[in-house]
N, C-alpha and C. Protein backbone atom coordinates (compact mmCIF):
# COMPACT_ATOMS: atom_id res chain seq x y z
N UNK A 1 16.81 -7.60 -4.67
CA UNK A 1 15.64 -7.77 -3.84
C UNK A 1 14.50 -8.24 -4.73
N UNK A 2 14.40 -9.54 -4.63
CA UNK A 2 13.16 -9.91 -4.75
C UNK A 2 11.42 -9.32 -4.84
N UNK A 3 10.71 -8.97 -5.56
CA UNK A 3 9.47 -8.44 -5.71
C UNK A 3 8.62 -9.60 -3.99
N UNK A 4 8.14 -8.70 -3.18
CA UNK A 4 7.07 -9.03 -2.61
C UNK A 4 5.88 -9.56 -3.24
N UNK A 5 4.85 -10.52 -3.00
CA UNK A 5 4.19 -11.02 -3.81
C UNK A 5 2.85 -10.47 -3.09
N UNK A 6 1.89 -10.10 -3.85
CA UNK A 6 1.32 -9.15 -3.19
C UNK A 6 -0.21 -9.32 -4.15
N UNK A 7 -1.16 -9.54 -3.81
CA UNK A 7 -2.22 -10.15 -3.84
C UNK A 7 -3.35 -8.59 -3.93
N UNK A 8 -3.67 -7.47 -4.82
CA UNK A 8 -4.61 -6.47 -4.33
C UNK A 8 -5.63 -6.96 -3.91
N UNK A 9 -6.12 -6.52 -3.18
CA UNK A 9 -7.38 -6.91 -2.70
C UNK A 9 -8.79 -6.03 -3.06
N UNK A 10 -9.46 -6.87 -4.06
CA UNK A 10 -10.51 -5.64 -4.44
C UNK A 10 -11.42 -5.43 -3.79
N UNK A 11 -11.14 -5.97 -2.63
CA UNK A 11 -12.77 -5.68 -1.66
C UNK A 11 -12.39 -4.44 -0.88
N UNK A 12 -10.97 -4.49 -0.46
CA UNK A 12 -10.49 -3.91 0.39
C UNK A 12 -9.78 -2.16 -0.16
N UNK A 13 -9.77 -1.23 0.81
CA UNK A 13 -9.46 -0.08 0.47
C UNK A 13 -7.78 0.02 0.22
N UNK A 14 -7.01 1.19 -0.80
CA UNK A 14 -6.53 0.98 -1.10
C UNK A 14 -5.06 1.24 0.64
N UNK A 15 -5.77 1.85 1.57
CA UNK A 15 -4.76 2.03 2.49
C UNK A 15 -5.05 0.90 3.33
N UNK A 16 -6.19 -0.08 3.34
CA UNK A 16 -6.01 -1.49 3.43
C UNK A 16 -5.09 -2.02 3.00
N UNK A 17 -4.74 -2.31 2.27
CA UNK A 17 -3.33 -2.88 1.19
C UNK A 17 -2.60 -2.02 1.36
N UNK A 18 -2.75 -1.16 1.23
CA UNK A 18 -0.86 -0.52 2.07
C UNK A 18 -0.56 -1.42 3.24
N UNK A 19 -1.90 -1.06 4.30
CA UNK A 19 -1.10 -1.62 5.55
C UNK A 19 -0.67 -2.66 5.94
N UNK A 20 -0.60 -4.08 5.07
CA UNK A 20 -0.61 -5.16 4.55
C UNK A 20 0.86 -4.94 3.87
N UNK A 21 1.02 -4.70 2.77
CA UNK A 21 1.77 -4.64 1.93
C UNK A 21 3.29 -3.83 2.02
N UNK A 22 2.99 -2.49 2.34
CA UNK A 22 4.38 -1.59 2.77
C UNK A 22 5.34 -1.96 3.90
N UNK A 23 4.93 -2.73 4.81
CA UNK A 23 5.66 -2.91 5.88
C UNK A 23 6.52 -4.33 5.24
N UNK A 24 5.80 -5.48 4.59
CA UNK A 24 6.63 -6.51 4.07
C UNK A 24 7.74 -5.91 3.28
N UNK A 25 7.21 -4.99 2.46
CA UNK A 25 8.22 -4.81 1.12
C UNK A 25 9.73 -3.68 2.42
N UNK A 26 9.24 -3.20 3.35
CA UNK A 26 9.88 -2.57 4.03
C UNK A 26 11.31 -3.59 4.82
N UNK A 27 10.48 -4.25 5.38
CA UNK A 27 11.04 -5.66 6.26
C UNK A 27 12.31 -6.55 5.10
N UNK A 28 12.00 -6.58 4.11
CA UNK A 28 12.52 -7.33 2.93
C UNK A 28 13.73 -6.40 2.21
N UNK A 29 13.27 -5.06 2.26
CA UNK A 29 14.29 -4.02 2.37
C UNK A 29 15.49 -3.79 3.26
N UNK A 30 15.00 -3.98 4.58
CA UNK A 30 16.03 -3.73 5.52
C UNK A 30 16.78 -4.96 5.36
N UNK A 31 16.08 -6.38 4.89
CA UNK A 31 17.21 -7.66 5.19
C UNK A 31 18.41 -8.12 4.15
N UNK A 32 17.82 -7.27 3.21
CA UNK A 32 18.94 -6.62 1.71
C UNK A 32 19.95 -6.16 2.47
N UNK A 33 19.66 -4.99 3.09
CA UNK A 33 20.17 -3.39 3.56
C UNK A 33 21.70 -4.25 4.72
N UNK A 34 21.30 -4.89 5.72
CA UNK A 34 21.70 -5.10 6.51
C UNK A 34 22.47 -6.92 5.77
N UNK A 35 22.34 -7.41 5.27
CA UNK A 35 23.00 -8.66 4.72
C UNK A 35 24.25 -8.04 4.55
N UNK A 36 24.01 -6.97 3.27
CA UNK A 36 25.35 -6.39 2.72
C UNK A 36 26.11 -5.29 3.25
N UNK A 37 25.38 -5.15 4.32
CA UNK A 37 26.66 -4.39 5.91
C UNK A 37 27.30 -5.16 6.59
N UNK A 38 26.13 -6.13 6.52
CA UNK A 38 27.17 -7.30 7.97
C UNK A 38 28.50 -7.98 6.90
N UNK A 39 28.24 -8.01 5.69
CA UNK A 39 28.62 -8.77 4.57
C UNK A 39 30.48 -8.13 4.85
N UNK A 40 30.48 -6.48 5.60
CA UNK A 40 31.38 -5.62 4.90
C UNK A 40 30.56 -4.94 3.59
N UNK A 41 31.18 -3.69 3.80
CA UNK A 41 30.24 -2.66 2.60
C UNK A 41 31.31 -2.66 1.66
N UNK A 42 30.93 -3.31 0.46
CA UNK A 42 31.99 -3.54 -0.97
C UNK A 42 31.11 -2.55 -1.63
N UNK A 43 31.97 -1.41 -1.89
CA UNK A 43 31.32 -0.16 -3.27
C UNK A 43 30.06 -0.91 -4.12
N UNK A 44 30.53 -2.03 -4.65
CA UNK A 44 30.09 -2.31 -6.01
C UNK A 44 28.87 -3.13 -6.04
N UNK A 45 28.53 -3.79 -4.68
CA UNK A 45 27.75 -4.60 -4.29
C UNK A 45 26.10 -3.83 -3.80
N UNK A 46 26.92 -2.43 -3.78
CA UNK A 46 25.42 -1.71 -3.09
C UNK A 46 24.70 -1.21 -4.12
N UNK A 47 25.24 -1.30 -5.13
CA UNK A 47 24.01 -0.80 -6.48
C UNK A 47 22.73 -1.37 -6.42
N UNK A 48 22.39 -2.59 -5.88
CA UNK A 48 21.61 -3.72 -5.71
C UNK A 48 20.72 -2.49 -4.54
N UNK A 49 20.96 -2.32 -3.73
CA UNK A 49 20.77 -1.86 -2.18
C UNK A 49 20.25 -0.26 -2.87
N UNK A 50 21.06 -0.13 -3.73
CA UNK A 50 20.44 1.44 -4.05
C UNK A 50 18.89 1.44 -4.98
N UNK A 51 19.33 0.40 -5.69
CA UNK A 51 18.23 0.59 -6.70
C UNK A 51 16.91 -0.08 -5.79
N UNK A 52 16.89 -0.70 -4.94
CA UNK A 52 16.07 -1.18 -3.72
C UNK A 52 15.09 -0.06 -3.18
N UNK A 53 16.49 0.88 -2.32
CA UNK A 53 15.54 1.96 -2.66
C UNK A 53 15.22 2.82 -2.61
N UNK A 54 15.66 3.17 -4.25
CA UNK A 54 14.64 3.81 -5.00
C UNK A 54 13.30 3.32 -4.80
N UNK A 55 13.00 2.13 -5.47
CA UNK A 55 11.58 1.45 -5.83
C UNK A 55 11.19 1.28 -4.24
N UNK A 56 11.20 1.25 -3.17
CA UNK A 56 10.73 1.51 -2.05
C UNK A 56 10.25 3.33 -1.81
N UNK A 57 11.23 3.82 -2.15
CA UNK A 57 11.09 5.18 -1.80
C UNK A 57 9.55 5.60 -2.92
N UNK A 58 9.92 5.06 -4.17
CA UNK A 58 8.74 5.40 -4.98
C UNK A 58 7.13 4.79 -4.60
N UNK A 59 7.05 3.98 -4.29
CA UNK A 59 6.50 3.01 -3.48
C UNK A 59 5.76 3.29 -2.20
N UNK A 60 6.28 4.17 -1.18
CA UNK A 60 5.84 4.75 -0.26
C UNK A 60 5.54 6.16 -0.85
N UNK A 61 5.81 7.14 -1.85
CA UNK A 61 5.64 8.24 -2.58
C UNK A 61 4.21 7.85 -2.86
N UNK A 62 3.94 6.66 -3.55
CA UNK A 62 2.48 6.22 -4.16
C UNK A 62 1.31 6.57 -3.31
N UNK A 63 2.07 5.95 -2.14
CA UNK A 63 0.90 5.81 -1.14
C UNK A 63 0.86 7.05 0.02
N UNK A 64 1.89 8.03 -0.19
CA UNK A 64 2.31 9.33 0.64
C UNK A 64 0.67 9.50 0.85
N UNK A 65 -0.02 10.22 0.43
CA UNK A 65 -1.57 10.41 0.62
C UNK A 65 -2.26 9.92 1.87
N UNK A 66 -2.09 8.86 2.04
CA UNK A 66 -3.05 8.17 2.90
C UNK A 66 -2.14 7.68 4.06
N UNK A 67 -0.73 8.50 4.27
CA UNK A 67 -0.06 8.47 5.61
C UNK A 67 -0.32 10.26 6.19
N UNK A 68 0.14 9.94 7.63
CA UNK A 68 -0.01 11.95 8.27
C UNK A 68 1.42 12.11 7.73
N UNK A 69 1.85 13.19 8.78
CA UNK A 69 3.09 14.16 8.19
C UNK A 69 4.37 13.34 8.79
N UNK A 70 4.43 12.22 8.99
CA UNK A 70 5.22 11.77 9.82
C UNK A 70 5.75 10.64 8.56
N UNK A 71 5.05 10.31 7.36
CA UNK A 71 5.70 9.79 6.61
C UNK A 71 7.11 10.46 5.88
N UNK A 72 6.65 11.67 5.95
CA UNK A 72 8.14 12.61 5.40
C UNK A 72 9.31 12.42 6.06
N UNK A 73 9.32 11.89 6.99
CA UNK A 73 10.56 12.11 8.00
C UNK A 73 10.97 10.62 7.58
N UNK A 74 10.46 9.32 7.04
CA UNK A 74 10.60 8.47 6.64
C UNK A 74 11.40 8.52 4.84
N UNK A 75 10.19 9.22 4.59
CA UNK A 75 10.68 9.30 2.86
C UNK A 75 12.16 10.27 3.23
N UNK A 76 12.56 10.96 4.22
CA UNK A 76 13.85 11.85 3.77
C UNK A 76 14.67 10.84 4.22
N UNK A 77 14.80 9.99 5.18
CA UNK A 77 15.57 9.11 5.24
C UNK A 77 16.14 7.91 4.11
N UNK A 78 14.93 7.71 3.35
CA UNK A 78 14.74 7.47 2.10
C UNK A 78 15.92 7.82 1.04
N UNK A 79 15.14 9.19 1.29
CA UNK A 79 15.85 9.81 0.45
C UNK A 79 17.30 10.19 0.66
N UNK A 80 17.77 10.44 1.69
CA UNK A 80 19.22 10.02 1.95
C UNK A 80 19.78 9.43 1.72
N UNK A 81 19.22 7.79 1.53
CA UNK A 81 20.09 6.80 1.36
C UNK A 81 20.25 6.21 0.10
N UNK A 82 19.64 6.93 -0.67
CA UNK A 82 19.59 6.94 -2.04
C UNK A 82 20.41 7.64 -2.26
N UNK A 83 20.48 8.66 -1.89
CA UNK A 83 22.10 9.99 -2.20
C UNK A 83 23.22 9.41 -1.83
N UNK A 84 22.97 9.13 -0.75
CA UNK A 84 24.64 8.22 -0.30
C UNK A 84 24.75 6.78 -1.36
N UNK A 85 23.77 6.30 -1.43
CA UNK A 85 24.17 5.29 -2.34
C UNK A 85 24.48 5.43 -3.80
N UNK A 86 23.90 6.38 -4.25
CA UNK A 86 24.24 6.84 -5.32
C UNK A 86 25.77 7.43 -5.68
N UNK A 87 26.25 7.76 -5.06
CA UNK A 87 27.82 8.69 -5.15
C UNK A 87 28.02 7.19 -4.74
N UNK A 88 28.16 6.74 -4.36
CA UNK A 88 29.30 5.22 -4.26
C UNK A 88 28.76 4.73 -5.58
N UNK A 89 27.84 4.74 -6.21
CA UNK A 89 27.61 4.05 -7.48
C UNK A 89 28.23 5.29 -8.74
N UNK A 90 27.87 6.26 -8.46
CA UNK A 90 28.60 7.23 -9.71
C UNK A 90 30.29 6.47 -9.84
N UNK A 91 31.21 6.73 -8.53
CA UNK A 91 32.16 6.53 -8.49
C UNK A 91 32.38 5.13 -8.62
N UNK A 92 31.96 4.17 -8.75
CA UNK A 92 32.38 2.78 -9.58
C UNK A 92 31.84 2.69 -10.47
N UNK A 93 30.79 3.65 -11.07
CA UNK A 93 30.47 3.09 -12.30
C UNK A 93 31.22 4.04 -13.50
N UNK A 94 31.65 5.06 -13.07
CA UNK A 94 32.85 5.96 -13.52
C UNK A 94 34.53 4.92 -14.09
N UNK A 95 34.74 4.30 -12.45
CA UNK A 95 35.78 3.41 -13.27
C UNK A 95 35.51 2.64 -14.01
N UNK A 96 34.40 1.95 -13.66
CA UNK A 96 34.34 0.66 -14.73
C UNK A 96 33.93 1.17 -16.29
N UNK A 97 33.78 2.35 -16.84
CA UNK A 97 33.79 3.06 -17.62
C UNK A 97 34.88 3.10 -18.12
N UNK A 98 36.06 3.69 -17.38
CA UNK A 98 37.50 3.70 -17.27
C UNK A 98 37.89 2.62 -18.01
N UNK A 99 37.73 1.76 -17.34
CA UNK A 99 38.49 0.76 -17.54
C UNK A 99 37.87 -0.18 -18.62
N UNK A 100 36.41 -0.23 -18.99
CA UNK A 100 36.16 -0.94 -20.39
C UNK A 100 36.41 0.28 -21.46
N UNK A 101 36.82 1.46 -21.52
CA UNK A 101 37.35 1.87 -22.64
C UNK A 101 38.87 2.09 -22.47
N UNK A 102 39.25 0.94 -21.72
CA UNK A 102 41.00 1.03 -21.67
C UNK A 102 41.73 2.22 -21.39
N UNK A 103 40.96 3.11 -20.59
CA UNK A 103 41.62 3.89 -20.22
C UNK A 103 42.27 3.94 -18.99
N UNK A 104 43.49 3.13 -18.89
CA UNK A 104 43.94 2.81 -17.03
C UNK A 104 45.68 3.01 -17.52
N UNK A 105 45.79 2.65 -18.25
CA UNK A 105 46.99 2.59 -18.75
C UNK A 105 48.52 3.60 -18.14
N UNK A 106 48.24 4.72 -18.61
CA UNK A 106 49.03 6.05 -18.48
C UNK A 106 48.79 6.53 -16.58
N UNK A 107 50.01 7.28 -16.16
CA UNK A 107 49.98 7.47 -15.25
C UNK A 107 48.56 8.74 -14.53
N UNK A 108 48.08 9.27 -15.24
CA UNK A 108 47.15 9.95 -14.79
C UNK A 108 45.94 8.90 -14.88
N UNK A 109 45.95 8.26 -15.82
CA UNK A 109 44.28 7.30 -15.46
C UNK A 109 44.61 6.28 -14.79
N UNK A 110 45.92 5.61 -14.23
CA UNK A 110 46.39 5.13 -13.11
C UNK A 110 45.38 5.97 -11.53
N UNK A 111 46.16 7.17 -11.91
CA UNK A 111 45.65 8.44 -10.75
C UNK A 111 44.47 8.38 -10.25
N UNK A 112 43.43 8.73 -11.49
CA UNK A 112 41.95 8.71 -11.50
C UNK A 112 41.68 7.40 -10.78
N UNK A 113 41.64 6.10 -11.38
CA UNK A 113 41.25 5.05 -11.17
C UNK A 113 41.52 4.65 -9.43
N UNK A 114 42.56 5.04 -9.23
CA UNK A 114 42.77 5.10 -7.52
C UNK A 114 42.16 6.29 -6.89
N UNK A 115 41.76 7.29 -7.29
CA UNK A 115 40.98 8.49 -6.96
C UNK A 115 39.59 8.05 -6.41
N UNK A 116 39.15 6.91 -7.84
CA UNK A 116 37.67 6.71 -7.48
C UNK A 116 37.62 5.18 -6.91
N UNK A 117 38.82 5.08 -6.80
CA UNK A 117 38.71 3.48 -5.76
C UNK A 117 38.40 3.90 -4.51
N UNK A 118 39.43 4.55 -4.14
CA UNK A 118 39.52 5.33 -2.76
C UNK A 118 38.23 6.21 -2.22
N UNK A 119 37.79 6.75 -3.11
CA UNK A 119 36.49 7.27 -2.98
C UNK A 119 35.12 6.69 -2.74
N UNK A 120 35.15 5.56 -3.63
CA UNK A 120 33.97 4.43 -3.57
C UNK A 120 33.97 4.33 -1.79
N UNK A 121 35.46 3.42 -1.83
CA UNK A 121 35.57 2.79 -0.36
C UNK A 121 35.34 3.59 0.79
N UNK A 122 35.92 4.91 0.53
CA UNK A 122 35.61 5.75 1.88
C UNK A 122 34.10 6.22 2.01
N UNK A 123 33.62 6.24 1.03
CA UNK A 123 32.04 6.54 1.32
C UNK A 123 31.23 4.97 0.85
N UNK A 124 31.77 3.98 1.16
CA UNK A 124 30.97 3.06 1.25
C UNK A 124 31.12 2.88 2.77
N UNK A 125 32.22 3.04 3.43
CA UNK A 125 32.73 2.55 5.02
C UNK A 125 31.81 3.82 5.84
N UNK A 126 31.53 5.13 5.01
CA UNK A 126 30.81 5.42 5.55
C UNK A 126 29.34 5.44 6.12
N UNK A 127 28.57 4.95 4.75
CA UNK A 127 27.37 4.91 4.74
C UNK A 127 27.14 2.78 5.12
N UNK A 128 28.05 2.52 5.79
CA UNK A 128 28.04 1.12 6.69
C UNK A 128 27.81 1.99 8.15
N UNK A 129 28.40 3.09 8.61
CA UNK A 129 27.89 3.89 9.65
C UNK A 129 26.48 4.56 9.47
N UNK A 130 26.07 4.89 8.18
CA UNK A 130 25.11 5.57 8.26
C UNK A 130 23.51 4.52 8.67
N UNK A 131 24.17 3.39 7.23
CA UNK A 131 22.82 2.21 7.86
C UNK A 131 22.49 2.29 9.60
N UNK A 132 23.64 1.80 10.19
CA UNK A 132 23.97 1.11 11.56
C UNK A 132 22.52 2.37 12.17
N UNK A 133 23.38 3.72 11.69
CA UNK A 133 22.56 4.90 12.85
C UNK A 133 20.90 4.90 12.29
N UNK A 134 20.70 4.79 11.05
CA UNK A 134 19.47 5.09 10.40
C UNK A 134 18.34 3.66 10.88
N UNK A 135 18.88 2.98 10.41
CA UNK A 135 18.34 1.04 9.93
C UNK A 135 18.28 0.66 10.91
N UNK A 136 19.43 0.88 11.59
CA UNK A 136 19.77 -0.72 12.43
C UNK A 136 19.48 -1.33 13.54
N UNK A 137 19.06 -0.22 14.29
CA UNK A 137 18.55 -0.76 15.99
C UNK A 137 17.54 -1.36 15.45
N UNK A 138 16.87 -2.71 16.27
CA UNK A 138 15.51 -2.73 16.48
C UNK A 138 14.18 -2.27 15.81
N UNK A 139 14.86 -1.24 17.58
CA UNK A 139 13.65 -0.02 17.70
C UNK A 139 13.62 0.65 16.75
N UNK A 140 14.17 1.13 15.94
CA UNK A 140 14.18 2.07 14.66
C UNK A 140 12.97 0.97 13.14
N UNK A 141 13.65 -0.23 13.32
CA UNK A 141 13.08 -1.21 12.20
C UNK A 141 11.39 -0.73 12.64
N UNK A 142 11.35 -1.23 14.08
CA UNK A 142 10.25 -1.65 14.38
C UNK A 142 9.04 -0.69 14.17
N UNK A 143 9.68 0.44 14.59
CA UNK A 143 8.96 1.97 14.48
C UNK A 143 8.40 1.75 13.17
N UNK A 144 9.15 2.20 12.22
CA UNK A 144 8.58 2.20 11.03
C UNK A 144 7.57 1.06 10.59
N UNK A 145 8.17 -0.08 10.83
CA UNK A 145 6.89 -1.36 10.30
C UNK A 145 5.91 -0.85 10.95
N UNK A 146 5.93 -0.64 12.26
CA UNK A 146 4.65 -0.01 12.69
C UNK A 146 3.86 0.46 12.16
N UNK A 147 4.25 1.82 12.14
CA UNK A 147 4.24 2.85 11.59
C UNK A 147 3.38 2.50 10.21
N UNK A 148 4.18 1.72 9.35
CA UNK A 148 3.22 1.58 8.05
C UNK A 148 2.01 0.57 8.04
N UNK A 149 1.91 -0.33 9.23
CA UNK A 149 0.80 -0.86 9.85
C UNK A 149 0.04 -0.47 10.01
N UNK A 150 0.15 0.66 11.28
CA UNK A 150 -1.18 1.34 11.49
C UNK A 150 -1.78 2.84 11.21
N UNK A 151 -1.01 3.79 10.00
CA UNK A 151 -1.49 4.65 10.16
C UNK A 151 -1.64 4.70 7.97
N UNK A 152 -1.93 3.82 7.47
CA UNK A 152 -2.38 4.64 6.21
C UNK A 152 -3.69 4.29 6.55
N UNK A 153 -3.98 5.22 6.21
CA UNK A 153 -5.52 5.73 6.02
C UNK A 153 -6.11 6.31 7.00
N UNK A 154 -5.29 6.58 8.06
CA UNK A 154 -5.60 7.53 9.06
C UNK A 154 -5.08 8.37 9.34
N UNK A 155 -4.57 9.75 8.07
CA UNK A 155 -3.98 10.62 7.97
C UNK A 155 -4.75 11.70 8.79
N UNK A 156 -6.30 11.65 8.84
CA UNK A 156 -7.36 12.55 8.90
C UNK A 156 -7.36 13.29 7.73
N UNK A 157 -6.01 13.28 6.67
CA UNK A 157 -6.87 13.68 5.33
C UNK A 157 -7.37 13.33 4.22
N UNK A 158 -8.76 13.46 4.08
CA UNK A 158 -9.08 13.05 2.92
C UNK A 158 -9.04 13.29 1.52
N UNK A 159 -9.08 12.31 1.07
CA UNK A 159 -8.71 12.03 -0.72
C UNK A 159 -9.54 12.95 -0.99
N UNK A 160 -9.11 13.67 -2.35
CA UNK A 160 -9.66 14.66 -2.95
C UNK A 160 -11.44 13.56 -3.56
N UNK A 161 -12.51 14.38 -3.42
CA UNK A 161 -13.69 13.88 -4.26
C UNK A 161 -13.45 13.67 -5.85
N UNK A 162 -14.12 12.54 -6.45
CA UNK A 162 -13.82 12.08 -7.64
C UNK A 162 -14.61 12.78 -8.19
N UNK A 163 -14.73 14.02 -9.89
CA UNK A 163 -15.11 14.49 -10.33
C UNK A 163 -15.18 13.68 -11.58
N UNK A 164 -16.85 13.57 -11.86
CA UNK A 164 -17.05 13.36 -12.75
C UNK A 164 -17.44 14.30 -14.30
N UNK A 165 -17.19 13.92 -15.51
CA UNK A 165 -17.46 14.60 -16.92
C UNK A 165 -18.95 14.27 -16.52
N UNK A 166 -20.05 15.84 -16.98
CA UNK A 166 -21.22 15.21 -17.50
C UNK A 166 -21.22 14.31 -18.71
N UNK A 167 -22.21 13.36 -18.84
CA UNK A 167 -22.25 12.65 -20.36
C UNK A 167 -22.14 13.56 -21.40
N UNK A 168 -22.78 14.27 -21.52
CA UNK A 168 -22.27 15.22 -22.91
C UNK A 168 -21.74 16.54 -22.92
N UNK A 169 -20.58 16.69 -22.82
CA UNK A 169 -19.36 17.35 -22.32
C UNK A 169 -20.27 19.04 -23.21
N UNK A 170 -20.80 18.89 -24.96
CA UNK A 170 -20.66 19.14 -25.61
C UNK A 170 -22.41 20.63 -25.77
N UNK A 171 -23.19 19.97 -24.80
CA UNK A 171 -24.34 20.93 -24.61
C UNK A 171 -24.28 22.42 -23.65
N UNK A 172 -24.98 23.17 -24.52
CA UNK A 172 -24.42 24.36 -23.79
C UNK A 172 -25.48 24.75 -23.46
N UNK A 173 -25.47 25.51 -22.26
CA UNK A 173 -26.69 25.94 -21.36
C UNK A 173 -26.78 27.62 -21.75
């Protein structure tokens, strides 16, 4: 996934530029997400899709502040799909471990190596169901772009006040 190109705007507040900004990098996310479902879910192909996001999930973490409580239910989805994507990445990056230190050879790392083939695949075929239920309608996309449209900075809570050092930290009263 490609970096969104993204312009700060210094006039503008910083949940101005969220609401601008999070929904593209969101939109650009899902067309990753959904390429490499429709594609067929190949284990090895979703590392791309995982590490996606992460840096989305961190990304909306940045800006958690200046959404209400309804961003959490977003970030756990998030965060789900980072877990599921992750165990399909442990388990191929396990063999390919395997197998650049030549260990395939003998009938037990034969074993293994089909252990974590089989494993990749069955929880990649799964989490091709999980996108479909999470991602995939529409209405689900749409919600969220919404969603990150119109509500940073209208959490109703406000940013903590900026505390300033007196100039001379060092005088005592």
């Amino acid at each position: 996934m490609k970096p969104v190109p993204m312009k700060w705007r210094e006039e503008e507040t910083a949940a101005a530029n969220a609401r601008v900004f999070l929904p593209e990098v969101l939109l650009q996310y899902l067309k990753l997400g959904e390429r490499l479902v429709a594609d067929g879910v190949h284990p090895r192909q979703l590392h791309q899709l995982r590490l996606a996001t992460k840096h989305f999930r961190y990304g909306i973490e940045m800006f958690e502040p200046l959404f209400g409580p309804k961003v959490a239910e977003l970030l756990g989805i998030l965060r789900e799909t980072q877990q599921r994507l992750g165990e399909i990445s442990d388990a191929t990056a396990s063999e390919a471990w395997l197998r650049q230190h030549k260990i395939q050879g003998d009938v037990g790392s034969k074993a293994l190596l089909s252990f974590l083939d089989q494993k990749a695949a069955k929880q990649a075929g799964e989490f091709g169901a999980f996108w479909s239920t999470h991602w995939g309608s529409p209405e689900l996309r749409n919600r969220w772009v919404q969603y990150l449209r119109r509500y940073a900075g209208r959490s109703g809570v406000r940013p903590p006040p900026l505390h300033r050092q007196p100039a001379n930290e060092n005088v005592l009263i």
